[in-house]
PDB file of N, CA and C in Angstrom:
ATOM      1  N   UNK A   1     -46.860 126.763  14.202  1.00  0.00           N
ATOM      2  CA  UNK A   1     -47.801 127.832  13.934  1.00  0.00           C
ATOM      3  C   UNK A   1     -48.520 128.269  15.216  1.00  0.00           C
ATOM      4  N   UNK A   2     -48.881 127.423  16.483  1.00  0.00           N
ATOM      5  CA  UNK A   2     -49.360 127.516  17.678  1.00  0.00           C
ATOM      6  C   UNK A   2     -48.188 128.726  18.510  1.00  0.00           C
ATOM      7  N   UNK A   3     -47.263 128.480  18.038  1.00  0.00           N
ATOM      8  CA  UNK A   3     -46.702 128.834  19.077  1.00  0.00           C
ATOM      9  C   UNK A   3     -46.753 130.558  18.668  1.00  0.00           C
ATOM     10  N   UNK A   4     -46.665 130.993  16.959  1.00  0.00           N
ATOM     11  CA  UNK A   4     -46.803 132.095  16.429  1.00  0.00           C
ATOM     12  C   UNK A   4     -48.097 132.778  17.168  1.00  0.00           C
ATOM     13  N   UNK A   5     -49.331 131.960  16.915  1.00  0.00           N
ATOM     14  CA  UNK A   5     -50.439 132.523  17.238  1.00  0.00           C
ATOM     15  C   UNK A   5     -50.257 133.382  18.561  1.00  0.00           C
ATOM     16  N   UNK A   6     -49.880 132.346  19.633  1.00  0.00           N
ATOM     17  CA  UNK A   6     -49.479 132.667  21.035  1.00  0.00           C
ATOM     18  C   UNK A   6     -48.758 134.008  21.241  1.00  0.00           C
ATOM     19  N   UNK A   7     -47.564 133.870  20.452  1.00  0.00           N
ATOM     20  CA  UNK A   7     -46.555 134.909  20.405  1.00  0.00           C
ATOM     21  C   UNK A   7     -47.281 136.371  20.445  1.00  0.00           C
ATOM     22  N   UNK A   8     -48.200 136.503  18.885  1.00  0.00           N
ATOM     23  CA  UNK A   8     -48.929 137.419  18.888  1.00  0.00           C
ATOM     24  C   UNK A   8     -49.759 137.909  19.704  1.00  0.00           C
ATOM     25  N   UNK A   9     -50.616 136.852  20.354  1.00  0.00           N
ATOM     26  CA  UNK A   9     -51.455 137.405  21.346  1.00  0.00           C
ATOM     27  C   UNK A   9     -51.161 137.833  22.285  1.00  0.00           C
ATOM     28  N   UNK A  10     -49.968 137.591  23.257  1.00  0.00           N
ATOM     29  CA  UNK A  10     -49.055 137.886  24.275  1.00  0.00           C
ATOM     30  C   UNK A  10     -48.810 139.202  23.982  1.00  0.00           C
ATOM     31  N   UNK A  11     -48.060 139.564  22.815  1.00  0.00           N
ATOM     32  CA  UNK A  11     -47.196 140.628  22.437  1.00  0.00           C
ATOM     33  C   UNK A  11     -48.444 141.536  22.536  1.00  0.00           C
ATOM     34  N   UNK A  12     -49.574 141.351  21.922  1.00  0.00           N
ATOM     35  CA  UNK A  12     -50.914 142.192  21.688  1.00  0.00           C
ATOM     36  C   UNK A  12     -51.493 142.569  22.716  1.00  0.00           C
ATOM     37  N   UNK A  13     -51.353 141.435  23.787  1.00  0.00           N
ATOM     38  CA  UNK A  13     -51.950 141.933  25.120  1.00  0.00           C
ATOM     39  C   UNK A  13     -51.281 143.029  25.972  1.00  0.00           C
ATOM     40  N   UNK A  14     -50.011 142.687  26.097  1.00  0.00           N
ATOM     41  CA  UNK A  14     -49.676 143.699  26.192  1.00  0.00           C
ATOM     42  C   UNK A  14     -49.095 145.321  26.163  1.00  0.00           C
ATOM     43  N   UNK A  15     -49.456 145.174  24.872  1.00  0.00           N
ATOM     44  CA  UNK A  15     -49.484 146.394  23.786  1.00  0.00           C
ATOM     45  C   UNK A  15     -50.708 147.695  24.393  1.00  0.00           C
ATOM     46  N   UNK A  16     -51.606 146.921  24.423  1.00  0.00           N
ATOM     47  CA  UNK A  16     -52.808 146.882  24.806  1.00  0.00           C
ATOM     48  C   UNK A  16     -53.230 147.589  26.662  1.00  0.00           C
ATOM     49  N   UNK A  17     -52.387 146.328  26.858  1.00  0.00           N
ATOM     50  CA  UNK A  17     -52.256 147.142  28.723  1.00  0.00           C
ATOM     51  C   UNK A  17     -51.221 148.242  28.564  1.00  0.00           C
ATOM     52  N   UNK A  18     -50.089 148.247  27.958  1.00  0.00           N
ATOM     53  CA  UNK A  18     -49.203 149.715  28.209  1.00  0.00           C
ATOM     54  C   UNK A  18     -50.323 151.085  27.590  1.00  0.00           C
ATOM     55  N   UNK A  19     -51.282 150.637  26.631  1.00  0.00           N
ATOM     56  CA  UNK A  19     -52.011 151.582  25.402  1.00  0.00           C
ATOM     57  C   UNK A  19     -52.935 152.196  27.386  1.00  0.00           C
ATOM     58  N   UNK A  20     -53.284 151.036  27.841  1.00  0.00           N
ATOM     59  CA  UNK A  20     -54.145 151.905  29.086  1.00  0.00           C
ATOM     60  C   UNK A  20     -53.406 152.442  29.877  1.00  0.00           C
ATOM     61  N   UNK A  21     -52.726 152.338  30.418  1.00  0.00           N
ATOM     62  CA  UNK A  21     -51.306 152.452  31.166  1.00  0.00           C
ATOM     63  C   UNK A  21     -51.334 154.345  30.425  1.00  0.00           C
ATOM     64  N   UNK A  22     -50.679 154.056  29.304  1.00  0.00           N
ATOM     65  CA  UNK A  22     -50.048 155.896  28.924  1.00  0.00           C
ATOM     66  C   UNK A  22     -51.906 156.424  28.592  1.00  0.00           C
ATOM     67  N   UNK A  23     -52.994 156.038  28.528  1.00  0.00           N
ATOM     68  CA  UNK A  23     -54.196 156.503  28.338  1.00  0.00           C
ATOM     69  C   UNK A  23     -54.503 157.053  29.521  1.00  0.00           C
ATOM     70  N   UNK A  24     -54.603 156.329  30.616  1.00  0.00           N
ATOM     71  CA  UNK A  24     -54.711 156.739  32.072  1.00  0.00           C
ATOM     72  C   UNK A  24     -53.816 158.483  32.274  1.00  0.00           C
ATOM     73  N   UNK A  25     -52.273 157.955  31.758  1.00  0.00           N
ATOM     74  CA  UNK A  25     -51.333 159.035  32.349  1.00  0.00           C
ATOM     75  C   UNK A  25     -51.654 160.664  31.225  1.00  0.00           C
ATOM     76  N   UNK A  26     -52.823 160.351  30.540  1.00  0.00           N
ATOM     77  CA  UNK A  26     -53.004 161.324  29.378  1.00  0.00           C
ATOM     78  C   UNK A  26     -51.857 160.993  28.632  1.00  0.00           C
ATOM     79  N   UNK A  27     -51.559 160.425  27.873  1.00  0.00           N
ATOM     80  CA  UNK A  27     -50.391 160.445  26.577  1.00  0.00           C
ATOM     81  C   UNK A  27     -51.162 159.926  25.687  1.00  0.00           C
ATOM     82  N   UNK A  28     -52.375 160.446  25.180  1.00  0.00           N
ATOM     83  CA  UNK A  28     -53.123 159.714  24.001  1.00  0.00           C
ATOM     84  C   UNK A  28     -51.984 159.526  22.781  1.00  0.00           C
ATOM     85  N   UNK A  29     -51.719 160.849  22.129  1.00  0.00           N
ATOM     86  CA  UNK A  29     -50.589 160.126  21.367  1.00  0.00           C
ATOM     87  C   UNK A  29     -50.134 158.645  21.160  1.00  0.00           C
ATOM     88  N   UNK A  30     -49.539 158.652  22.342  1.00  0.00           N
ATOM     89  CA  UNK A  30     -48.734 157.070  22.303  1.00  0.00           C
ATOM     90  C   UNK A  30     -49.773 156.065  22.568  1.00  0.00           C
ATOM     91  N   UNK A  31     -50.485 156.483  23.394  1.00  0.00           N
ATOM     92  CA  UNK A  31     -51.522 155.046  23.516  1.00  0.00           C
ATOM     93  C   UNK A  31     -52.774 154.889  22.160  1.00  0.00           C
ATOM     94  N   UNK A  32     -52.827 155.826  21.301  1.00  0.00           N
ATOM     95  CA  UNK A  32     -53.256 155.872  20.111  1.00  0.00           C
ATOM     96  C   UNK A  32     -52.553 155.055  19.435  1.00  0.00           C
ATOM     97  N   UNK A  33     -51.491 155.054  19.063  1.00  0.00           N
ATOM     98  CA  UNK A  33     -50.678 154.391  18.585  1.00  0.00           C
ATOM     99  C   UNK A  33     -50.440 152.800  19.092  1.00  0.00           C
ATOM    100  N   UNK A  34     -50.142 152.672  20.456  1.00  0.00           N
ATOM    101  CA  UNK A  34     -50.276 151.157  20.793  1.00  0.00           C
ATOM    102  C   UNK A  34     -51.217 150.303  20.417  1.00  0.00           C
ATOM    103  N   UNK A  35     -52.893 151.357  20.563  1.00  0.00           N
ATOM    104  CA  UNK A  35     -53.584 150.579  20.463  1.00  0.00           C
ATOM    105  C   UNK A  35     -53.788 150.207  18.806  1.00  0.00           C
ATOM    106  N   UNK A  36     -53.571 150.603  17.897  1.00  0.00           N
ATOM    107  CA  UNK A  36     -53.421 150.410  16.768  1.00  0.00           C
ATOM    108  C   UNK A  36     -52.380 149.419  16.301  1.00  0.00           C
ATOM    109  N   UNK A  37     -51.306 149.376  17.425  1.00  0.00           N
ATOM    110  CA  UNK A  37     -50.321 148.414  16.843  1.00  0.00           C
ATOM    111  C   UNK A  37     -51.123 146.917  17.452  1.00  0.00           C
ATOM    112  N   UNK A  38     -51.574 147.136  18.377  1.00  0.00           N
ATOM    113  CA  UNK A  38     -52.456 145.875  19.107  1.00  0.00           C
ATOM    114  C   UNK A  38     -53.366 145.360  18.347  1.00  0.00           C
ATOM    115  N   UNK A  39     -54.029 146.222  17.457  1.00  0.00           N
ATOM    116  CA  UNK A  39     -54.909 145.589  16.628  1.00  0.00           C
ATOM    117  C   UNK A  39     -54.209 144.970  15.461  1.00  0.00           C
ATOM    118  N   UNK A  40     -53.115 145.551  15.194  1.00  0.00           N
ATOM    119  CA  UNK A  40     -52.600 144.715  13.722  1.00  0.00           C
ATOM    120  C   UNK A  40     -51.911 143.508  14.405  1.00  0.00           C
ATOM    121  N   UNK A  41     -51.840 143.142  15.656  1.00  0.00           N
ATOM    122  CA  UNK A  41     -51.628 141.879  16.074  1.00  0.00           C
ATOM    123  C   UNK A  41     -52.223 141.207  15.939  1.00  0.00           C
ATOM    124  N   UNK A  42     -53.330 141.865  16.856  1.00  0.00           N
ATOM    125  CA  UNK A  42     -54.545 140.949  17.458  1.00  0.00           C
ATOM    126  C   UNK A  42     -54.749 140.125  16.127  1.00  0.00           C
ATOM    127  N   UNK A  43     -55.321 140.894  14.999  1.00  0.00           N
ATOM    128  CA  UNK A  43     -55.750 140.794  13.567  1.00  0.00           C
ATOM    129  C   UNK A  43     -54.857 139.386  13.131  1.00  0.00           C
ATOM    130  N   UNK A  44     -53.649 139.822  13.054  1.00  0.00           N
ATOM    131  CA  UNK A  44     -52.325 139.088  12.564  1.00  0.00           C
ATOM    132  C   UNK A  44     -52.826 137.633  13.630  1.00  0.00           C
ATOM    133  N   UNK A  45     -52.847 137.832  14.356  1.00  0.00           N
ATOM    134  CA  UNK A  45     -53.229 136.610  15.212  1.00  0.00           C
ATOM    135  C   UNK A  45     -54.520 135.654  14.890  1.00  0.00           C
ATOM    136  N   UNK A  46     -55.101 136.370  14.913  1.00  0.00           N
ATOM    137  CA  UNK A  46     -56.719 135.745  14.699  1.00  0.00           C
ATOM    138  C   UNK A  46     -56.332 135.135  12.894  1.00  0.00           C
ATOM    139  N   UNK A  47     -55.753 135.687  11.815  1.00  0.00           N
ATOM    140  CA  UNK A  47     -55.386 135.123  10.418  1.00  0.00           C
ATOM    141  C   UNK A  47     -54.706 133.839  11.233  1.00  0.00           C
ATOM    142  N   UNK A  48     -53.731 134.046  11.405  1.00  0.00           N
ATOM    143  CA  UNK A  48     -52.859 133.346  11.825  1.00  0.00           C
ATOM    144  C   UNK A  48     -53.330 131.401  12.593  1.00  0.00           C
ATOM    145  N   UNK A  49     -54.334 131.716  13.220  1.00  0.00           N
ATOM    146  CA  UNK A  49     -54.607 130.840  13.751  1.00  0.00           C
ATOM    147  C   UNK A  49     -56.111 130.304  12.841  1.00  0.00           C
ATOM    148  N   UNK A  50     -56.434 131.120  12.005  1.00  0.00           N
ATOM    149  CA  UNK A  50     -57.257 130.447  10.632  1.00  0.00           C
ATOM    150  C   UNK A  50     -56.859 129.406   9.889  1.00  0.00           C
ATOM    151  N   UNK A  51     -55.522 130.121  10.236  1.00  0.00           N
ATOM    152  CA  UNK A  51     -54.619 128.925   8.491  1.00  0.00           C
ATOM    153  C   UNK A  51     -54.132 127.855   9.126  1.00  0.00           C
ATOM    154  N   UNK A  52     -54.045 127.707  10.320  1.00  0.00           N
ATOM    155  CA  UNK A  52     -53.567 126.759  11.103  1.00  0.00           C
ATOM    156  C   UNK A  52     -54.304 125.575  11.665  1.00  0.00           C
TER     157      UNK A  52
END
């Protein structure tokens, strides 16, 4: 289950840095979107390491 938690947060982090990355280059669109997928990680992560 440690290693899930991890997984997520990794994957989230850098979801997160590409979300600033295309924010910087103006592509809100897409970095709207990253950052939303970052949060259903982050989220997924933080459960994740509750039950554990």
């Amino acid at each position: 289950m440690e290693e899930l938690v991890l997984a997520l947060a990794i994957i989230g982090a850098c979801l997160f840095w590409t979300a600033w990355r295309e924010h910087r280059q103006d592509n809100r669109r897409d970095s709207a979107l990253m950052t939303v997928i970052g949060l259903v990680l982050a989220a997924g992560s933080a459960a994740a390491a509750l039950v554990a």
